[in-house]
N, C-alpha and C. Protein backbone atom coordinates (compact mmCIF):
# COMPACT_ATOMS: atom_id res chain seq x y z
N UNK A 1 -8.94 -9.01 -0.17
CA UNK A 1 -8.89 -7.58 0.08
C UNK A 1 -7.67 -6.94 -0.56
N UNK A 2 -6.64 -7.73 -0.95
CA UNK A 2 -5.24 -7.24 -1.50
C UNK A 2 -5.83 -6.74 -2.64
N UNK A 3 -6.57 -7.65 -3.19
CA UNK A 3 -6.76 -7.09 -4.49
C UNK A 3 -7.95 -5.46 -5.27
N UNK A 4 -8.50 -5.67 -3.86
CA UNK A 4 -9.27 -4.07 -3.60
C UNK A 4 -7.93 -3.23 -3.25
N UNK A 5 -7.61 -3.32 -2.56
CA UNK A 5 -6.15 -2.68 -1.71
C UNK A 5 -5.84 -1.87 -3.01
N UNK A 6 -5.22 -3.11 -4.73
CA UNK A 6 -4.46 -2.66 -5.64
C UNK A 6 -5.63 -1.97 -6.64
N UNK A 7 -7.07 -2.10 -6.45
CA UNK A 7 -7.65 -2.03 -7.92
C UNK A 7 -7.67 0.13 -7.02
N UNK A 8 -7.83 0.15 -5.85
CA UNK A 8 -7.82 1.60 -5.67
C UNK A 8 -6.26 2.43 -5.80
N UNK A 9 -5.69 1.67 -5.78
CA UNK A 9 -4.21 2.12 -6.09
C UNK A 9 -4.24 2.54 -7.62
N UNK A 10 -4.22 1.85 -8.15
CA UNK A 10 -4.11 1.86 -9.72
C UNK A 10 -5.64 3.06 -9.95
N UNK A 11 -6.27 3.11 -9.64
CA UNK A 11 -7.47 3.61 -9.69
C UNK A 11 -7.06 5.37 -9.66
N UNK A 12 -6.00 5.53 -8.42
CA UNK A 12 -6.02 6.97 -7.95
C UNK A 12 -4.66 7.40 -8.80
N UNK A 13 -3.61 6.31 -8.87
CA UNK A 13 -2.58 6.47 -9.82
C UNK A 13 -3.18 7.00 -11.53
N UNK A 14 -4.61 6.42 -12.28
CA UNK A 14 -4.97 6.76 -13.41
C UNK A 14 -5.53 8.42 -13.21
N UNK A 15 -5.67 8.59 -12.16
CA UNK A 15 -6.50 9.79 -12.05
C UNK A 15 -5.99 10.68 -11.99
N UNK A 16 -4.18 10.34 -11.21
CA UNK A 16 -3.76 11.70 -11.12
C UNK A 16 -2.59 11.48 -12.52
N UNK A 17 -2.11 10.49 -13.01
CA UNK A 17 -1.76 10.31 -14.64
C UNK A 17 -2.83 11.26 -15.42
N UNK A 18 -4.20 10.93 -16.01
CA UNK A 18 -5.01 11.80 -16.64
C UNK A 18 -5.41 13.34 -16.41
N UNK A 19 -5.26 13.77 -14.87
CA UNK A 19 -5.52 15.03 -14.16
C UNK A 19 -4.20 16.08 -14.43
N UNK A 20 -3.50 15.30 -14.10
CA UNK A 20 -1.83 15.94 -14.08
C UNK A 20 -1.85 16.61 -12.86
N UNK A 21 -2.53 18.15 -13.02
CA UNK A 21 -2.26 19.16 -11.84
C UNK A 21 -2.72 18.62 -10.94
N UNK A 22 -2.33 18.66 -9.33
CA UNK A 22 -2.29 17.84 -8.18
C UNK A 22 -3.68 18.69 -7.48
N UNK A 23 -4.61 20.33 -8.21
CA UNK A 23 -5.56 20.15 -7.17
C UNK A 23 -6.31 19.82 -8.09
N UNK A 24 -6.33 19.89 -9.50
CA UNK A 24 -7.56 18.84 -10.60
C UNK A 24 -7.82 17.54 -9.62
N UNK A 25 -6.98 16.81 -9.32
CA UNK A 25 -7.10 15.62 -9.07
C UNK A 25 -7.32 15.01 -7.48
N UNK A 26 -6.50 16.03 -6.42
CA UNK A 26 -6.39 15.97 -5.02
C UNK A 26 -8.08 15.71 -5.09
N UNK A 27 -9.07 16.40 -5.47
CA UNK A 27 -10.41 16.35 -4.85
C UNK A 27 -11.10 15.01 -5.18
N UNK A 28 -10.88 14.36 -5.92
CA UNK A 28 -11.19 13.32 -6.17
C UNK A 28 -10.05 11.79 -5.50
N UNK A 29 -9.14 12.29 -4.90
CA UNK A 29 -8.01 11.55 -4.11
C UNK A 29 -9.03 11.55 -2.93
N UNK A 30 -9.13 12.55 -2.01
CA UNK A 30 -9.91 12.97 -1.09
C UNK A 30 -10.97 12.06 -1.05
N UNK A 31 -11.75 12.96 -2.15
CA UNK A 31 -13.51 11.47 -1.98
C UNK A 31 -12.61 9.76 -1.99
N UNK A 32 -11.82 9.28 -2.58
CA UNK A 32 -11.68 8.22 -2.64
C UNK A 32 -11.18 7.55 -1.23
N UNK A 33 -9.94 8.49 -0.48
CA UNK A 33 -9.12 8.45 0.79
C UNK A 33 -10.48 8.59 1.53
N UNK A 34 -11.54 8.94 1.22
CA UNK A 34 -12.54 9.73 2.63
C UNK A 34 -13.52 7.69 2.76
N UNK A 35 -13.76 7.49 1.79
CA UNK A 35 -14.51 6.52 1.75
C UNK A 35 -13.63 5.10 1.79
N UNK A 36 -12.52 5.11 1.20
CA UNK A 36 -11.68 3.61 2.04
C UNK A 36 -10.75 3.78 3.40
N UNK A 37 -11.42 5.01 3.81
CA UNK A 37 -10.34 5.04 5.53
C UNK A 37 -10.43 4.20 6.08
N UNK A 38 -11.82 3.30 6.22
CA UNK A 38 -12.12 2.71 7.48
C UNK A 38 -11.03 1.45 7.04
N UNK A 39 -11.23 0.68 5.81
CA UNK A 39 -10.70 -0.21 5.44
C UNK A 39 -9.02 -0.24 4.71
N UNK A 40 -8.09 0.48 4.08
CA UNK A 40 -7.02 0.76 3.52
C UNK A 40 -6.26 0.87 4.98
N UNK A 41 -6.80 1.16 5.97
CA UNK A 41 -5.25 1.22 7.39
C UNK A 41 -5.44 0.13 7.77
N UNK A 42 -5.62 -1.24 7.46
CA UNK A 42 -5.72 -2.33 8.28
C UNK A 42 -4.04 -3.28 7.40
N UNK A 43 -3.51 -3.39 8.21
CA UNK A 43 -1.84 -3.67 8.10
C UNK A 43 -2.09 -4.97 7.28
N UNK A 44 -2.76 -5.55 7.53
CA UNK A 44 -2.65 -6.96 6.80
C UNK A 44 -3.51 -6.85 5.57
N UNK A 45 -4.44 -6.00 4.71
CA UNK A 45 -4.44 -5.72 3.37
C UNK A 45 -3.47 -4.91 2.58
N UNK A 46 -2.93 -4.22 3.50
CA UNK A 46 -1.30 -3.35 2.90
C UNK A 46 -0.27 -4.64 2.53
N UNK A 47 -0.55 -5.63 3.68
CA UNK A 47 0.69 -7.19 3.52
C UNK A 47 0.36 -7.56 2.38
N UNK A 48 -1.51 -7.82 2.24
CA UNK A 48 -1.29 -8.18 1.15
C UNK A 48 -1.31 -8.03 0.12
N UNK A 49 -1.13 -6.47 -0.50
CA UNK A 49 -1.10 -6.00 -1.79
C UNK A 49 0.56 -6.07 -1.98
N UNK A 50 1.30 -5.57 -0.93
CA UNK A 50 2.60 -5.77 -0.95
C UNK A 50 3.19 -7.21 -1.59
N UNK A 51 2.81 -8.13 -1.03
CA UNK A 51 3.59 -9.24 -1.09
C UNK A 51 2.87 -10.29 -2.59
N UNK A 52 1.64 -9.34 -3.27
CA UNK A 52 1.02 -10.04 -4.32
C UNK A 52 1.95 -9.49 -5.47
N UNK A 53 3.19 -10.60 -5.54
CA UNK A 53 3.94 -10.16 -6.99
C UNK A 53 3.40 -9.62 -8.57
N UNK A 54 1.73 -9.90 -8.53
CA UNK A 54 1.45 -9.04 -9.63
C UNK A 54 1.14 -7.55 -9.41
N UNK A 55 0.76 -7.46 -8.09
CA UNK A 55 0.76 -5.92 -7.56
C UNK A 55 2.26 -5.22 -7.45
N UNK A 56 2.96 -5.80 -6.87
CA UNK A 56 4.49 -4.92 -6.32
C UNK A 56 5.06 -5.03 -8.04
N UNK A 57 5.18 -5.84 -8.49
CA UNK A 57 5.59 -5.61 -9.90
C UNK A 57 4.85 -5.02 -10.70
N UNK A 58 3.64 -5.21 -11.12
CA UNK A 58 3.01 -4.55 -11.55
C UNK A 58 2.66 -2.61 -11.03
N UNK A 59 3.59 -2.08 -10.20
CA UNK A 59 2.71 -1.03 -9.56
C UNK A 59 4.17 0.28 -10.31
N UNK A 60 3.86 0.93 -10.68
CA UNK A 60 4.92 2.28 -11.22
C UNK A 60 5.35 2.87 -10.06
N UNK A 61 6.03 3.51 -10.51
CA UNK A 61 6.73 4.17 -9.42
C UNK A 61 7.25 3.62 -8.47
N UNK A 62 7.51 4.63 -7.07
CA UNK A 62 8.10 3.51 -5.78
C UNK A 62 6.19 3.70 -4.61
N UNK A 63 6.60 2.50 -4.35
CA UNK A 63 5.56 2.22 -3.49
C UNK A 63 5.14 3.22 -2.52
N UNK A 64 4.01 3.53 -2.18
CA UNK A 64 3.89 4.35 -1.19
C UNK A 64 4.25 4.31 -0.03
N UNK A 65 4.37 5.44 0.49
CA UNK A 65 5.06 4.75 2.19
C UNK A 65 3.84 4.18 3.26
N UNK A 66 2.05 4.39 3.09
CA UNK A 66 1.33 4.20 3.94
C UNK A 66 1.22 2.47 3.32
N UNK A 67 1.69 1.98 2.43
CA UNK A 67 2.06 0.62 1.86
C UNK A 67 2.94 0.03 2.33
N UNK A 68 4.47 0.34 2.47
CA UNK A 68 5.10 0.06 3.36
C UNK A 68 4.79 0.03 4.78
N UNK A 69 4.59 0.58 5.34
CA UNK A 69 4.03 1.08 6.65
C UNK A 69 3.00 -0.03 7.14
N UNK A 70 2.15 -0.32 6.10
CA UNK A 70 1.25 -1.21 6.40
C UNK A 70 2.16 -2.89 6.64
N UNK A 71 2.86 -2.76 5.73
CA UNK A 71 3.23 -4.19 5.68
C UNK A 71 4.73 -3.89 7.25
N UNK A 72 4.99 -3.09 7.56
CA UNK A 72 5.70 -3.57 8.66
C UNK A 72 5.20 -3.69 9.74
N UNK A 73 3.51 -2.68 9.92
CA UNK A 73 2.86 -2.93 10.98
C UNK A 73 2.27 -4.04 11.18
N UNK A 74 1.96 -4.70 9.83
CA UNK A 74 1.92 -6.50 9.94
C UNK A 74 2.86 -7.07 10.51
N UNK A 75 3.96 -6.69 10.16
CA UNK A 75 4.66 -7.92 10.50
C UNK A 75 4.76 -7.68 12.06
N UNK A 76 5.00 -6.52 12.76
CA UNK A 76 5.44 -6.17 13.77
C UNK A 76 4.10 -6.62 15.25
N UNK A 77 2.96 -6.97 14.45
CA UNK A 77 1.71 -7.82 14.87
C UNK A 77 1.83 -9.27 15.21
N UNK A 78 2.13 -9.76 13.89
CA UNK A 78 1.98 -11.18 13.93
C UNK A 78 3.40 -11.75 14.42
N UNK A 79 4.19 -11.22 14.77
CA UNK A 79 5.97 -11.78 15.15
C UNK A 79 6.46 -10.77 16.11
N UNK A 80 5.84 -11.27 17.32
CA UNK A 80 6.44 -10.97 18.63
C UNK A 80 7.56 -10.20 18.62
N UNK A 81 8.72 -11.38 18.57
CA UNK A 81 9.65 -11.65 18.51
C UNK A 81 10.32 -10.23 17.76
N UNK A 82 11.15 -9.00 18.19
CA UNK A 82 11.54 -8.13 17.47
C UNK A 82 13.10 -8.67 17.09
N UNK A 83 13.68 -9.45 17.34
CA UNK A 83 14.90 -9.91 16.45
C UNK A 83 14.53 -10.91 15.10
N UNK A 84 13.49 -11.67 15.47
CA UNK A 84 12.75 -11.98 14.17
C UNK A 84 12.20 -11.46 13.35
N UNK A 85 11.48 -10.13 13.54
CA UNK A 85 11.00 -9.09 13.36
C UNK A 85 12.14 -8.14 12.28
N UNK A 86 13.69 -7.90 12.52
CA UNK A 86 14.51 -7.51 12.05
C UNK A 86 14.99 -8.34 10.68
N UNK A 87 15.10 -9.40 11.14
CA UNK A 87 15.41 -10.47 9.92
C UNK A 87 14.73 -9.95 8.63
N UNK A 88 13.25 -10.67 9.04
CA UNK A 88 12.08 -10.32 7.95
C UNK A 88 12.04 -9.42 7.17
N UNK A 89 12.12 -7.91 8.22
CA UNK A 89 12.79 -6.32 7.18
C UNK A 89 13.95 -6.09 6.53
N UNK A 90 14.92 -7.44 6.93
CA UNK A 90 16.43 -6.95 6.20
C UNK A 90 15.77 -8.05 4.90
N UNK A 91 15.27 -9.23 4.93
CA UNK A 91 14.74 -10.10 3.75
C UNK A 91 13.87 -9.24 2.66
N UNK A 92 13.14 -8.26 3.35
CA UNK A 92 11.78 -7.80 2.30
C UNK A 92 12.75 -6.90 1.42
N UNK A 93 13.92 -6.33 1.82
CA UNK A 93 14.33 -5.42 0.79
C UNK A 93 14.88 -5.70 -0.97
N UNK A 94 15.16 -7.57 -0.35
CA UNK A 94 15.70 -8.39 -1.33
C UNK A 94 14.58 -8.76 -2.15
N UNK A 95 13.14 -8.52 -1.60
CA UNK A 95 12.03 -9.19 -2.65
C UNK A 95 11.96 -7.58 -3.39
């Protein structure tokens, strides 16, 4: 799923690169945001587009924040533990 996660990333990134003006392109952001809602908020395909070094390197710009977001609501799932939990977020800044 990471890799759906990145092919719509790159997908909406070409669109608004080729569109330029933000409402050329918003309407077609929209249809795309309207039809991967159900699936793009699930924290652990955000983990794993995040943590797939050909995606995070490969991706322009700075990451989105519903990308980030995703990958801390992973972590903050699978690791109880919120002092372990802290570690992990002071480590991810170094990847």
């Amino acid at each position: 799923m990471g890799y759906i996660y990145a092919a719509m990333y790159r997908a909406k990134e070409t669109i608004k690169k080729e569109l330029v003006k933000k409402d050329d392109y918003a309407v077609y952001w929209d249809i795309i945001d309207h039809r991967w809602e159900q699936h793009r908020n699930l924290p652990l395909h955000a983990a794993g587009f995040y943590l797939n070094p050909k995606n995070f390197y490969g991706t322009e710009g700075d990451m989105h924040n519903d990308i980030l977001s995703g990958m801390f609501d992973c972590i903050e799932r699978l690791v109880p533990d919120t002092k372990v939990q802290e570690k992990i977020i002071k480590e991810i800044s170094s990847y």
